[in-house]
C-alpha atoms as a PDB file:
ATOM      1  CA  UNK A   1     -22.873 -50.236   1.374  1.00  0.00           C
ATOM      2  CA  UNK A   2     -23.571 -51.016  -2.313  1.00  0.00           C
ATOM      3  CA  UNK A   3     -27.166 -52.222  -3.126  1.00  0.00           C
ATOM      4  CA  UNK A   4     -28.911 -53.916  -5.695  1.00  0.00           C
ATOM      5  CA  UNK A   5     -32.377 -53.269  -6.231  1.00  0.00           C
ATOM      6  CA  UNK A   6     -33.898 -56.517  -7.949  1.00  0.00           C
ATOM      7  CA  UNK A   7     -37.464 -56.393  -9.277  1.00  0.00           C
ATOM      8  CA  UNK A   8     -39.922 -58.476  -8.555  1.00  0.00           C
ATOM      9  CA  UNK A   9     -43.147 -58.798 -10.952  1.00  0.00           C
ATOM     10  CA  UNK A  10     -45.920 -56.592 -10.311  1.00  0.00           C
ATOM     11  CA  UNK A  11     -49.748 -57.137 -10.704  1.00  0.00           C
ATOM     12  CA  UNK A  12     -49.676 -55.529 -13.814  1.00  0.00           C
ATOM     13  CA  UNK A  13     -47.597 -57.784 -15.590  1.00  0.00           C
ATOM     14  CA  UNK A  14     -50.693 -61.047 -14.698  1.00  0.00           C
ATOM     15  CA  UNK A  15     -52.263 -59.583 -18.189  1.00  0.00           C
ATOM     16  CA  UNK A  16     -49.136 -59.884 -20.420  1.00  0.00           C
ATOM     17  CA  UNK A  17     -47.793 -63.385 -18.780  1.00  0.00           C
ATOM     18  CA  UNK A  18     -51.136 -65.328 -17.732  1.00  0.00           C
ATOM     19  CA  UNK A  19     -49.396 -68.699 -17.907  1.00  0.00           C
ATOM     20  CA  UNK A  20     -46.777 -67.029 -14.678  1.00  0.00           C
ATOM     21  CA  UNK A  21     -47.723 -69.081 -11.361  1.00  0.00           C
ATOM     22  CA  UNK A  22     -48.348 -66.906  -8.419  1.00  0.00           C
ATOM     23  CA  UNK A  23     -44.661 -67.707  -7.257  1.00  0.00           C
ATOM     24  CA  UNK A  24     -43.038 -65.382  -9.469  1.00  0.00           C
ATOM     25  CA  UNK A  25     -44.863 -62.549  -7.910  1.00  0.00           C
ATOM     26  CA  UNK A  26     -44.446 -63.342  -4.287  1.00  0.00           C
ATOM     27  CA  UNK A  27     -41.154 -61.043  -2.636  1.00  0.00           C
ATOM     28  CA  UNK A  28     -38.316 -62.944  -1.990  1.00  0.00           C
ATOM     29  CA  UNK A  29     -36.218 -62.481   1.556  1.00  0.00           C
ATOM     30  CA  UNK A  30     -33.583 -59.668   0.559  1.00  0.00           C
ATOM     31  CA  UNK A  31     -30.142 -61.204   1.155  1.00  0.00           C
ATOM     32  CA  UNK A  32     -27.508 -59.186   2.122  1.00  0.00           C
ATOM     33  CA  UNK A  33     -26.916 -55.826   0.193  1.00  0.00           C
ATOM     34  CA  UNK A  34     -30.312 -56.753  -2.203  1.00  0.00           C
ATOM     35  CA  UNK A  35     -33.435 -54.439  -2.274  1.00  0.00           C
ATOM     36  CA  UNK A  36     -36.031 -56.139  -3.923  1.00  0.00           C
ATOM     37  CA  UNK A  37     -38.978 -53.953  -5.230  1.00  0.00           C
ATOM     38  CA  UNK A  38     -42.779 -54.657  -6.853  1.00  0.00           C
ATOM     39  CA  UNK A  39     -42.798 -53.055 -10.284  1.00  0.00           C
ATOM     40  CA  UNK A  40     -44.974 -50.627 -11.077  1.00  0.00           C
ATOM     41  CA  UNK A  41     -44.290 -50.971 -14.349  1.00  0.00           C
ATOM     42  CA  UNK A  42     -41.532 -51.188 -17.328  1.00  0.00           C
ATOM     43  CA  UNK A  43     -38.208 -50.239 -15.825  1.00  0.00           C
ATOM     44  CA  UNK A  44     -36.867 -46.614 -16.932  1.00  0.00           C
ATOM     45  CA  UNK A  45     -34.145 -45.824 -14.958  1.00  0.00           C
ATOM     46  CA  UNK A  46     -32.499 -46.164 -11.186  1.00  0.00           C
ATOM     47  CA  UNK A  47     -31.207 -42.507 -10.012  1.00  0.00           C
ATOM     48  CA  UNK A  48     -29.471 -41.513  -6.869  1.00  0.00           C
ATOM     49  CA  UNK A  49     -33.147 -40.957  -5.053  1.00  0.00           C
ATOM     50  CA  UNK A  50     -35.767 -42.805  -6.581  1.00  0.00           C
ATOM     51  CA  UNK A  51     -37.111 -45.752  -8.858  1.00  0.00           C
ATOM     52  CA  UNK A  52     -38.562 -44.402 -12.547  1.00  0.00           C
ATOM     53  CA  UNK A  53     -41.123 -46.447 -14.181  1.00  0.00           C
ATOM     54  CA  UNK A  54     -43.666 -46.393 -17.074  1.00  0.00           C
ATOM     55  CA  UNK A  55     -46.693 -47.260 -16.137  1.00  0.00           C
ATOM     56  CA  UNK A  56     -49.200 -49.672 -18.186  1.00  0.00           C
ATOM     57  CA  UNK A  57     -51.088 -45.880 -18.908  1.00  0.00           C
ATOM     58  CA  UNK A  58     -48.103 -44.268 -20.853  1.00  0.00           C
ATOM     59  CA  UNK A  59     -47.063 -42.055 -17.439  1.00  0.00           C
ATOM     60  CA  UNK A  60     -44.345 -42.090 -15.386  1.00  0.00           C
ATOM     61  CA  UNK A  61     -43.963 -43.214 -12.045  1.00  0.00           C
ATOM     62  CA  UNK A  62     -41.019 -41.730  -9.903  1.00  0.00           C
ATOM     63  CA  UNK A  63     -40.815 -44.133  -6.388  1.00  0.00           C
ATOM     64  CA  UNK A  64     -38.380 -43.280  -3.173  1.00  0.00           C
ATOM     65  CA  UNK A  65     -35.502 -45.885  -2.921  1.00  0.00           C
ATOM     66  CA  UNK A  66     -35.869 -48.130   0.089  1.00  0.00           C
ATOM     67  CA  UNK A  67     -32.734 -48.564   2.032  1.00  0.00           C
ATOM     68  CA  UNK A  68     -32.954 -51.142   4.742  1.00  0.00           C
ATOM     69  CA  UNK A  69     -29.811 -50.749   5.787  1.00  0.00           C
ATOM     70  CA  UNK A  70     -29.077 -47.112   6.302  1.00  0.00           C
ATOM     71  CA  UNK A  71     -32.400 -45.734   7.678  1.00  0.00           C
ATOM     72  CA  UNK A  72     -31.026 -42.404   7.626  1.00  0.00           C
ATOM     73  CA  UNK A  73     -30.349 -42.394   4.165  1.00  0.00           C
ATOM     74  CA  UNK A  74     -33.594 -43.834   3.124  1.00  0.00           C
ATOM     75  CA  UNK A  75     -35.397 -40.785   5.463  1.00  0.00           C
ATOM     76  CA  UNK A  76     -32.813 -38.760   2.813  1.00  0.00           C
ATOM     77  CA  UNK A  77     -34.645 -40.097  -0.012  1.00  0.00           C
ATOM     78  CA  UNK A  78     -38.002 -39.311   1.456  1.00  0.00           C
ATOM     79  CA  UNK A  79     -37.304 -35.768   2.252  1.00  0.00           C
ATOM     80  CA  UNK A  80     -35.767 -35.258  -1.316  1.00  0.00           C
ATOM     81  CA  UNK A  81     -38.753 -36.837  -2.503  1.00  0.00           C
ATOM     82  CA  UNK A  82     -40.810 -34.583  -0.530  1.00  0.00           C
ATOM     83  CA  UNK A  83     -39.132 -31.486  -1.283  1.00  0.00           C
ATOM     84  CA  UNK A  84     -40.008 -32.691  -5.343  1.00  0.00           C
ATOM     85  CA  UNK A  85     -43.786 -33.383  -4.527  1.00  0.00           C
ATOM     86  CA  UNK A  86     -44.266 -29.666  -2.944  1.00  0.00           C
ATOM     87  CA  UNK A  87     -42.578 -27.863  -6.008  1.00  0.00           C
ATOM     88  CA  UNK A  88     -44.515 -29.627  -8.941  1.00  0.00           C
ATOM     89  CA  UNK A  89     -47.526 -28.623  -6.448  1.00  0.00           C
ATOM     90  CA  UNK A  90     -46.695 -25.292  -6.015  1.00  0.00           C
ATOM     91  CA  UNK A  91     -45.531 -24.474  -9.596  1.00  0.00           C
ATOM     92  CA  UNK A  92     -48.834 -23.728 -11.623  1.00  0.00           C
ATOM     93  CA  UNK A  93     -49.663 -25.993 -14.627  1.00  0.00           C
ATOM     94  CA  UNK A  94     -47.612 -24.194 -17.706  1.00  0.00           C
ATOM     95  CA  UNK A  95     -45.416 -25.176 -21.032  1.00  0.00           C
ATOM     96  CA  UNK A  96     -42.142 -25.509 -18.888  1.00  0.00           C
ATOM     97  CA  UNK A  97     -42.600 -28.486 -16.646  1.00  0.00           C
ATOM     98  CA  UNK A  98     -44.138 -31.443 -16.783  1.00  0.00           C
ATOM     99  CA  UNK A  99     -47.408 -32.023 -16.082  1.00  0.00           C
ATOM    100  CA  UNK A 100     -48.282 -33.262 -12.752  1.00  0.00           C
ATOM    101  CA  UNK A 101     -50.502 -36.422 -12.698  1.00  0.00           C
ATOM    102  CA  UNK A 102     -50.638 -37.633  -8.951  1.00  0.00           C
ATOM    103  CA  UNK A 103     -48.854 -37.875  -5.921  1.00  0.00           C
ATOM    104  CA  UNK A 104     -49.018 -40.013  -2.824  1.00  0.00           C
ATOM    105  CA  UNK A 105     -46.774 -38.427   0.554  1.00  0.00           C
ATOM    106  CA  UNK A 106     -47.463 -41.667   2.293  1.00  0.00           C
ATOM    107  CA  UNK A 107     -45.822 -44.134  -0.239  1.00  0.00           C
ATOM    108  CA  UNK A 108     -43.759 -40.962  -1.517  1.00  0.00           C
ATOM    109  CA  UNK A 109     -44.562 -41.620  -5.269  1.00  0.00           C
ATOM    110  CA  UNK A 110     -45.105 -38.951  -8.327  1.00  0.00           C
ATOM    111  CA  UNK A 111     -46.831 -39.533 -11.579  1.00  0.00           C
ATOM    112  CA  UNK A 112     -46.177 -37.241 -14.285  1.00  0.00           C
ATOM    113  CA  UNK A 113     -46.900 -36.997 -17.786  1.00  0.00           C
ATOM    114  CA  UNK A 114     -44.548 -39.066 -19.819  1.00  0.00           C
ATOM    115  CA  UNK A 115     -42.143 -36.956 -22.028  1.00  0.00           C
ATOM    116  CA  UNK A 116     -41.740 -39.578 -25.460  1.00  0.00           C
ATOM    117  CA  UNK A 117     -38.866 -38.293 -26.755  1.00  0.00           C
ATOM    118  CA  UNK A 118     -36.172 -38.925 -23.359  1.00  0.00           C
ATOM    119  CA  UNK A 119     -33.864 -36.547 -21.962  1.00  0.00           C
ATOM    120  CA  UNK A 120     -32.420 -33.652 -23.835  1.00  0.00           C
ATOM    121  CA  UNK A 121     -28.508 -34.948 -22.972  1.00  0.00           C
ATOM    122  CA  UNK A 122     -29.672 -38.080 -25.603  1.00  0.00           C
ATOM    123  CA  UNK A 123     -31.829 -36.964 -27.491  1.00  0.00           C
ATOM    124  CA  UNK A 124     -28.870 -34.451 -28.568  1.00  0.00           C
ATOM    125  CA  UNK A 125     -26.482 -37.796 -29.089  1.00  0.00           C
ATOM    126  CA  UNK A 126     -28.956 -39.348 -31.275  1.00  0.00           C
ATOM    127  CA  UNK A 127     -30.585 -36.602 -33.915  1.00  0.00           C
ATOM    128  CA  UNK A 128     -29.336 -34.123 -36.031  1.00  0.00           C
ATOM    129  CA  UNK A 129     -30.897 -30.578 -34.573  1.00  0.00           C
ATOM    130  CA  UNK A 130     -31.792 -28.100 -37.029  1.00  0.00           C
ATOM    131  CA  UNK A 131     -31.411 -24.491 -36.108  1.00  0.00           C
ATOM    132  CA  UNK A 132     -34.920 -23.855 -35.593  1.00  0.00           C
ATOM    133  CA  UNK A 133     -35.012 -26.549 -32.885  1.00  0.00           C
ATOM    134  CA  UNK A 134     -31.962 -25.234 -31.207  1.00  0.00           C
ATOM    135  CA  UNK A 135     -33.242 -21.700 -31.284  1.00  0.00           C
ATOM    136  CA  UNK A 136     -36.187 -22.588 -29.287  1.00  0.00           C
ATOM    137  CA  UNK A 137     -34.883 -25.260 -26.863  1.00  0.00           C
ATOM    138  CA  UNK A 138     -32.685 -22.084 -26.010  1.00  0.00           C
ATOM    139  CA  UNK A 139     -35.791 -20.073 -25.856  1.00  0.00           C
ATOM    140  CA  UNK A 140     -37.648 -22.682 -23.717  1.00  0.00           C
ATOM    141  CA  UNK A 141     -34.820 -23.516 -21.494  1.00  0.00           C
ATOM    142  CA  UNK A 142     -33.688 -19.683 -20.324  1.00  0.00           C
ATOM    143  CA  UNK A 143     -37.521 -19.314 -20.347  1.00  0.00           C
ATOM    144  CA  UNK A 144     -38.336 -22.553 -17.875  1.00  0.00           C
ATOM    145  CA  UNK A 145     -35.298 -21.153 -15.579  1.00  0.00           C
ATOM    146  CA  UNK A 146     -36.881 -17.602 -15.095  1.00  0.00           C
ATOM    147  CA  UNK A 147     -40.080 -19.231 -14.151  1.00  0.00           C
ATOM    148  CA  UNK A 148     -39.215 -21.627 -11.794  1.00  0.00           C
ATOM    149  CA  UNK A 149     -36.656 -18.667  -9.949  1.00  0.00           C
ATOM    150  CA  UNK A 150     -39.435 -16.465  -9.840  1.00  0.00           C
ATOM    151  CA  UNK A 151     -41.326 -18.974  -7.853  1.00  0.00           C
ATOM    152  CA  UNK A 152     -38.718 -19.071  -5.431  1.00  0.00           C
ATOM    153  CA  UNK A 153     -36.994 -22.714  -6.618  1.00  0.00           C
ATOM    154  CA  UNK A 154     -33.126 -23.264  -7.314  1.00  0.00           C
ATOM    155  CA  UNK A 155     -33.061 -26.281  -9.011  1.00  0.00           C
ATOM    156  CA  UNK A 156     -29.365 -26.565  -8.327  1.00  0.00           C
ATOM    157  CA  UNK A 157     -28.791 -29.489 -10.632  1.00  0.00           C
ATOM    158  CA  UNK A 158     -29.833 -27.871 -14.043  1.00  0.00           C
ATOM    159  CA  UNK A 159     -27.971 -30.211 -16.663  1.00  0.00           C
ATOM    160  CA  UNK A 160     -29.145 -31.549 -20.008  1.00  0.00           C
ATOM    161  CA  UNK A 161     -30.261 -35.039 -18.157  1.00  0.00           C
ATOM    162  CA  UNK A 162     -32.707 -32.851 -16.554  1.00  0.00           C
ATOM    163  CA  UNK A 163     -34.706 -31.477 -19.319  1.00  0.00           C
ATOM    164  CA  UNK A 164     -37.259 -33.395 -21.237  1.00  0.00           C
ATOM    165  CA  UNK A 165     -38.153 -33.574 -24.884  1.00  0.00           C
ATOM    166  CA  UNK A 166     -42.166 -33.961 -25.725  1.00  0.00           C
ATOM    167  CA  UNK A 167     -43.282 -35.634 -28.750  1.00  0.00           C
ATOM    168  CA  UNK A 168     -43.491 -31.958 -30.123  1.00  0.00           C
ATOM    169  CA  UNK A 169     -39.864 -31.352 -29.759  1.00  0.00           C
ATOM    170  CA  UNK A 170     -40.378 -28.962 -26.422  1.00  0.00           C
ATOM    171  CA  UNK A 171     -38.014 -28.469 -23.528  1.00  0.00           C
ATOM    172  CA  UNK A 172     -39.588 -29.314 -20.337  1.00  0.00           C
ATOM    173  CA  UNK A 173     -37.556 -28.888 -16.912  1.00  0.00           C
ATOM    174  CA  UNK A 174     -37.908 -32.156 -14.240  1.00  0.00           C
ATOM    175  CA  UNK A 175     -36.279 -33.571 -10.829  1.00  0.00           C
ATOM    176  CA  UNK A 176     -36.547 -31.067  -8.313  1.00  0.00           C
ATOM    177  CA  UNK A 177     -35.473 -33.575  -5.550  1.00  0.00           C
ATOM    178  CA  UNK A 178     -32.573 -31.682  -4.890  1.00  0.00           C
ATOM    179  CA  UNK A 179     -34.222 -28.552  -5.424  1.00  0.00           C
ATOM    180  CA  UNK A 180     -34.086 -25.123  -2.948  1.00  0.00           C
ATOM    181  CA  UNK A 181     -37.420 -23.263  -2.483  1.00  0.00           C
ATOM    182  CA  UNK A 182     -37.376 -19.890  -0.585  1.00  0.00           C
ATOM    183  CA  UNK A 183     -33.605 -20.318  -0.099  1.00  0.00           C
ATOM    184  CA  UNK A 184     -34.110 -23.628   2.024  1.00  0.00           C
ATOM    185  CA  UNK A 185     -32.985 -27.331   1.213  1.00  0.00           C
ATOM    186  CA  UNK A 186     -35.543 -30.532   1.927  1.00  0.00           C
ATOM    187  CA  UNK A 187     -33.005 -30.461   4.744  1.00  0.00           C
ATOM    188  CA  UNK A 188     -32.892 -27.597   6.337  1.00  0.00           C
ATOM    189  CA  UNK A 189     -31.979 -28.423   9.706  1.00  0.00           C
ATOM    190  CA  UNK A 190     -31.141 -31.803   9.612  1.00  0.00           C
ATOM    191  CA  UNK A 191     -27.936 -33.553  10.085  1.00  0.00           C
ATOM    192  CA  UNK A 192     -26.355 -36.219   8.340  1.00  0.00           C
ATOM    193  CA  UNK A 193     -23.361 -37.719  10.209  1.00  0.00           C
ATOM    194  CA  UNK A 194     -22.816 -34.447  12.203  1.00  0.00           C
ATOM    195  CA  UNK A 195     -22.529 -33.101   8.744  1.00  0.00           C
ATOM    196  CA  UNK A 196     -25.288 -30.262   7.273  1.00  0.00           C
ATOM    197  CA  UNK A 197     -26.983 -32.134   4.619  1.00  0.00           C
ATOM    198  CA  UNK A 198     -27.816 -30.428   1.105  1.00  0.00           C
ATOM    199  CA  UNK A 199     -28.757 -32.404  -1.963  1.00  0.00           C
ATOM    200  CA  UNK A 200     -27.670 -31.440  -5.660  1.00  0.00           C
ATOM    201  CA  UNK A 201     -24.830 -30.969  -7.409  1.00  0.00           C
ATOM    202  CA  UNK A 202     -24.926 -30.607 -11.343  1.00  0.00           C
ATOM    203  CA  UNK A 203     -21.397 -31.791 -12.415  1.00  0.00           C
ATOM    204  CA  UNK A 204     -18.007 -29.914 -13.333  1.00  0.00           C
ATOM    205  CA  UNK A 205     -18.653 -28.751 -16.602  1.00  0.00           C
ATOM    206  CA  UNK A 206     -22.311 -26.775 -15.045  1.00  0.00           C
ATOM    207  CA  UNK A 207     -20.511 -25.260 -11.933  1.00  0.00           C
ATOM    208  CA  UNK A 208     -18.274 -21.989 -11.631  1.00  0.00           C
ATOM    209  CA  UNK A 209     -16.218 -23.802  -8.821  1.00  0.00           C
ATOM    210  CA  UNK A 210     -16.132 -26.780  -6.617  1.00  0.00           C
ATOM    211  CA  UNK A 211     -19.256 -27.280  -4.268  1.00  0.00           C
ATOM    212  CA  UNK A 212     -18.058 -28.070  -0.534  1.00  0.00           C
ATOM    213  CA  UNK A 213     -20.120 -30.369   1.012  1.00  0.00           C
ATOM    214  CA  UNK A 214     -22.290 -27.485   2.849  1.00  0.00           C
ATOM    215  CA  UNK A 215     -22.380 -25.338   0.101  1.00  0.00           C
ATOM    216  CA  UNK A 216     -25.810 -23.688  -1.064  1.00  0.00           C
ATOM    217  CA  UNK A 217     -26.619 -22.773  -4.794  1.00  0.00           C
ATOM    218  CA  UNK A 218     -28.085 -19.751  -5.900  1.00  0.00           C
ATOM    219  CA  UNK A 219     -30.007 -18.604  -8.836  1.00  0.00           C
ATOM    220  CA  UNK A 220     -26.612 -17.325  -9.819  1.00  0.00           C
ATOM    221  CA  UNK A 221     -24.931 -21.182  -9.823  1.00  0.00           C
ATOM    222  CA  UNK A 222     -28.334 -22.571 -11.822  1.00  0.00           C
ATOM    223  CA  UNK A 223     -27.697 -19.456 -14.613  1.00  0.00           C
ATOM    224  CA  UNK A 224     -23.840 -20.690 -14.538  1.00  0.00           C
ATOM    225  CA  UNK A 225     -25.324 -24.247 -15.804  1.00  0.00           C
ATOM    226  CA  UNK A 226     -27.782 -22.736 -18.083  1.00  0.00           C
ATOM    227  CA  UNK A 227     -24.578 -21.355 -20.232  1.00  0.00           C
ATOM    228  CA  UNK A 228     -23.388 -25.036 -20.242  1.00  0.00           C
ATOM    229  CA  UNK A 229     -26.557 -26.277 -21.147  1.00  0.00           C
ATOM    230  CA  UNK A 230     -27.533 -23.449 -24.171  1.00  0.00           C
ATOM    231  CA  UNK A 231     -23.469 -24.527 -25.208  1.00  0.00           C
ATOM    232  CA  UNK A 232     -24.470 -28.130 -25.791  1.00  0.00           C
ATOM    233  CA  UNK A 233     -27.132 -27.235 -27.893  1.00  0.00           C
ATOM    234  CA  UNK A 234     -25.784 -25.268 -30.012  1.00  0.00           C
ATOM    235  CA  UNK A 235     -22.503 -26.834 -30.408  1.00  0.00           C
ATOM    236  CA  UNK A 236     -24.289 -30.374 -29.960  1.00  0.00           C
ATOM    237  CA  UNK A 237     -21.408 -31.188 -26.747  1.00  0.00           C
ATOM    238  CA  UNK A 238     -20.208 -30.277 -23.424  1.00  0.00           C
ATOM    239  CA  UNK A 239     -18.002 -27.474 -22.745  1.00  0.00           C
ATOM    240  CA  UNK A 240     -14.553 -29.033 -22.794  1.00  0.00           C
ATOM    241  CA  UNK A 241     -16.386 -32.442 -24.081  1.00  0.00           C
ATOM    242  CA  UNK A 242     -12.986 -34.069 -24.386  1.00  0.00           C
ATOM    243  CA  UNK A 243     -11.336 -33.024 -21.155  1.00  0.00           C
ATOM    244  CA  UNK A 244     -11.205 -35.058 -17.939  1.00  0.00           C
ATOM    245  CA  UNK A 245     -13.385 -33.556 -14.987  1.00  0.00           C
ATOM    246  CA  UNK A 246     -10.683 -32.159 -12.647  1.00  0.00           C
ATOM    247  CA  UNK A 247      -9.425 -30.356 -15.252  1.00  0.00           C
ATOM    248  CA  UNK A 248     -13.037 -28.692 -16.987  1.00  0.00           C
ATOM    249  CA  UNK A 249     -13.497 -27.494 -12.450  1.00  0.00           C
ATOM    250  CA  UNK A 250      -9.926 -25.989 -13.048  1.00  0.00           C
ATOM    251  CA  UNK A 251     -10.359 -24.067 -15.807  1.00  0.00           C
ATOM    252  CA  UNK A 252     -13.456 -22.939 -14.865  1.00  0.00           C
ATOM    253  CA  UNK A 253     -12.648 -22.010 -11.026  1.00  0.00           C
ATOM    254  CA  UNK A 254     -10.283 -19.839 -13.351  1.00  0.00           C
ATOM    255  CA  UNK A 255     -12.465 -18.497 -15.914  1.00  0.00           C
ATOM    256  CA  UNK A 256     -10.675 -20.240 -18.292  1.00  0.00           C
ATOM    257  CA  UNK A 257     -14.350 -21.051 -20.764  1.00  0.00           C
ATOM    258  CA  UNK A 258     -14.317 -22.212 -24.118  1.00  0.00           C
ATOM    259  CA  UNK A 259     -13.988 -20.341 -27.367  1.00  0.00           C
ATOM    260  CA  UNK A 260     -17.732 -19.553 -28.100  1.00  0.00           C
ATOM    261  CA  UNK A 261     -17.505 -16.852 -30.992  1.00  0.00           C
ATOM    262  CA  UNK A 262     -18.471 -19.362 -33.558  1.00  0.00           C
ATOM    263  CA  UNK A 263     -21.821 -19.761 -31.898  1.00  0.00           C
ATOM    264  CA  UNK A 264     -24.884 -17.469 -32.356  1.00  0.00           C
ATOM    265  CA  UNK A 265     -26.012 -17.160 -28.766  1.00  0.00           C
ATOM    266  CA  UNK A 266     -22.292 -16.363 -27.598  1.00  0.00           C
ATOM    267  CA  UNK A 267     -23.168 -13.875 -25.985  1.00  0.00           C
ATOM    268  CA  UNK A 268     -25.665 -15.112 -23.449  1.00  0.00           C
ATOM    269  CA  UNK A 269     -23.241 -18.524 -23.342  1.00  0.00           C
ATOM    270  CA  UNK A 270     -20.377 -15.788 -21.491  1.00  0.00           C
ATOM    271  CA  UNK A 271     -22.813 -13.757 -20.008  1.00  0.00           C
ATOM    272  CA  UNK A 272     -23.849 -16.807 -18.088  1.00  0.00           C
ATOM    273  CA  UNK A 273     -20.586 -17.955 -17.305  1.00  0.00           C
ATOM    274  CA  UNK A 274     -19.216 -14.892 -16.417  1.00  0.00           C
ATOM    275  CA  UNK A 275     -21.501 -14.067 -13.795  1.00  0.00           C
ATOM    276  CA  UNK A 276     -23.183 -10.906 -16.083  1.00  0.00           C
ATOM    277  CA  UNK A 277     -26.310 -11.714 -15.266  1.00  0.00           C
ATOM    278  CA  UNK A 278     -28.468 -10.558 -11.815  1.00  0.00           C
ATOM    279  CA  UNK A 279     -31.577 -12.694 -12.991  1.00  0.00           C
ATOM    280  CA  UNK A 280     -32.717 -15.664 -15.657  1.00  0.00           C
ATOM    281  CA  UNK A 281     -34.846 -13.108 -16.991  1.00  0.00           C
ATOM    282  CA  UNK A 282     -32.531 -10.625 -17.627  1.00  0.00           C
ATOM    283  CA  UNK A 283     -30.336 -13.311 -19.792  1.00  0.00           C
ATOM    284  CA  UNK A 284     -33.860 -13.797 -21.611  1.00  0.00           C
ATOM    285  CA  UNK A 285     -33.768 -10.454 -22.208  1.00  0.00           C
ATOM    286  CA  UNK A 286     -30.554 -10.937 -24.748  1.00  0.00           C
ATOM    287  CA  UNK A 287     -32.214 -13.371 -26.806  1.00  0.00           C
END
C-alpha cells in the first residue's frame, strides 16, 4: 500500500509560531493510507527507511518510518535502522564518516553531524569542480571504502547520493541501513513473505549485473560502484548518463563500459569495473 507521511508540528516549532493554538500540534487520526509524524525538525528528505530532519541545533536527525499497516515491514525498517546504529558505533571517529552525535535503539533514531554542503550526486549538478577537488574526492572516496571494508562493512549501496560534502569540500560516506557487517545482513535469518530478506541495492549504472532478490554483495560489488562513482566525478555524469536503465544493466552484465581514456584516473575507473581489484586498498594503491 502507498503511504503518505503528513507532518504534524513539533514542540520546537512553539518558539518560531507563538501566536499557533495548541490545536495545530495535537496528532490527527491517520485516515486510510496516511502516517502522520511529530517533527523533529525542518524536513530534509523521506527515503525508503527512515525520516531525515534538521534539527533546531544544525544536526541531523535520521527517524525509522512507521508503518501501521504492514507491521512486518515497519520491523524491516527497525532492523535496517539497527543494523545503521551498530556500524556508526563500531566504526571509530575518523575523516571518512560522519560524525556520530547520538542514538536512541528504543525510538530507533540517529543524530549525526550535519554535512552543509548536501550530497555529492548534487552538489556535482550544481558547481563547477576544479581538478584539485576532484582529485581528492577520488582520494577520499577509494580511501572511505578501504576503511569501512577493513572493518568488516559492505555498504552495498555505494552511489554518489550516499556521500556527503562538508563545508570544507570533504567526502564523507553515510546510510549504512542496508549495510553487511562480517558478511551478515540486519536480516540474517529472517523471512519476508517466505522470501530471504536483504536490503540494498545501488542502481544499474553501480552494479556489474542484476541483483536477484537473495543476492549478497561483496566488497567486490561496492569496488564495482566505486568505478561509477570516481567516473562521475571526473567526467561530472553517470556512466551511460543518457541511456535508459535496462540498457546501462545490459551493457554492463556484458562488459560493455564506457570509453574512459580521456579521463586521468582511467585506469582505476576499469580496474574497478573489470573486477582487477582483490581489495579497496589495493585500487588506492594506483592512485
Amino acid at each position: 500500500q502507498s503511504l503518505r507521511y503528513l507532518p504534524v508540528p513539533g514542540e520546537w516549532e512553539r518558539k518560531s509560531h507563538p501566536q499557533w493554538s495548541d490545536a495545530i500540534f495535537e496528532v490527527p487520526p491517520d485516515r486510510d493510507g496516511e502516517v502522520h509524524y511529530v517533527t523533529k525538525g525542518h524536513f530534509v528528505r523521506l527515503g525508503g527507511t527512515a525520516l531525515v530532519e534538521r534539527l533546531p541545533s544544525g544536526h541531523v536527525i535520521k527517524s525509522v518510518l512507521r508503518n501501521p499497516y504492514s507491521p512486518i515491514e515497519e520491523q524491516e525498517n527497525r532492523q535496517k535502522m539497527e543494523r545503521e546504529i551498530e556500524i556508526y558505533r563500531l566504526l571509530r571517529p575518523t575523516s571518512y564518516i560522519p560524525r556520530l552525535i547520538d542514538f536512541d535503539i528504543q525510538s530507533c533514531t540517529l543524530t549525526l553531524e550535519n554535512q552543509v554542503n548536501g550530497d555529492l550526486e548534487n552538489y556535482i549538478k550544481e558547481h563547477n569542480i576544479s581538478l584539485d577537488i576532484q582529485r581528492k574526492w577520488i582520494q577520499q572516496a577509494v580511501s572511505s571504502v578501504s576503511y569501512i571494508h577493513l572493518a568488516g562493512v559492505v555498504h552495498t549501496d555505494l552511489t554518489p547520493r550516499n556521500f556527503l560534502v562538508d563545508a570544507d569540500c570533504n567526502l564523507l560516506l553515510c546510510d549504512f541501513a542496508g549495510s553487511l557487517l562480517h558478511g551478515r545482513s540486519a536480516f540474517t535469518g529472517s523471512l519476508l513473505q517466505g522470501q530471504p530478506v536483504f536490503a540494498g541495492c545501488p542502481g544499474s549504472r553501480y552494479q556489474s549485473r542484476h541483483w536477484r532478490k537473495d543476492y549478497i554483495p561483496t566488497c567486490k560489488d561496492d569496488i564495482f560502484a566505486l568505478g561509477s562513482v570516481i567516473y562521475l566525478i571526473e567526467a561530472g555524469e553517470e556512466p551511460y548518463n543518457s541511456l535508459p536503465e535496462y540498457e546501462v544493466t545490459r551493457r554492463f552484465q556484458n562488459r560493455l563500459f564506457p570509453e574512459t581514456g580521456h579521463l586521468l584516473t582511467t585506469s582505476i575507473i576499469q580496474g574497478c569495473w573489470q573486477g582487477k581489484f582483490s581489495s579497496a586498498d589495493e585500487a588506492m594503491k594506483t592512485l
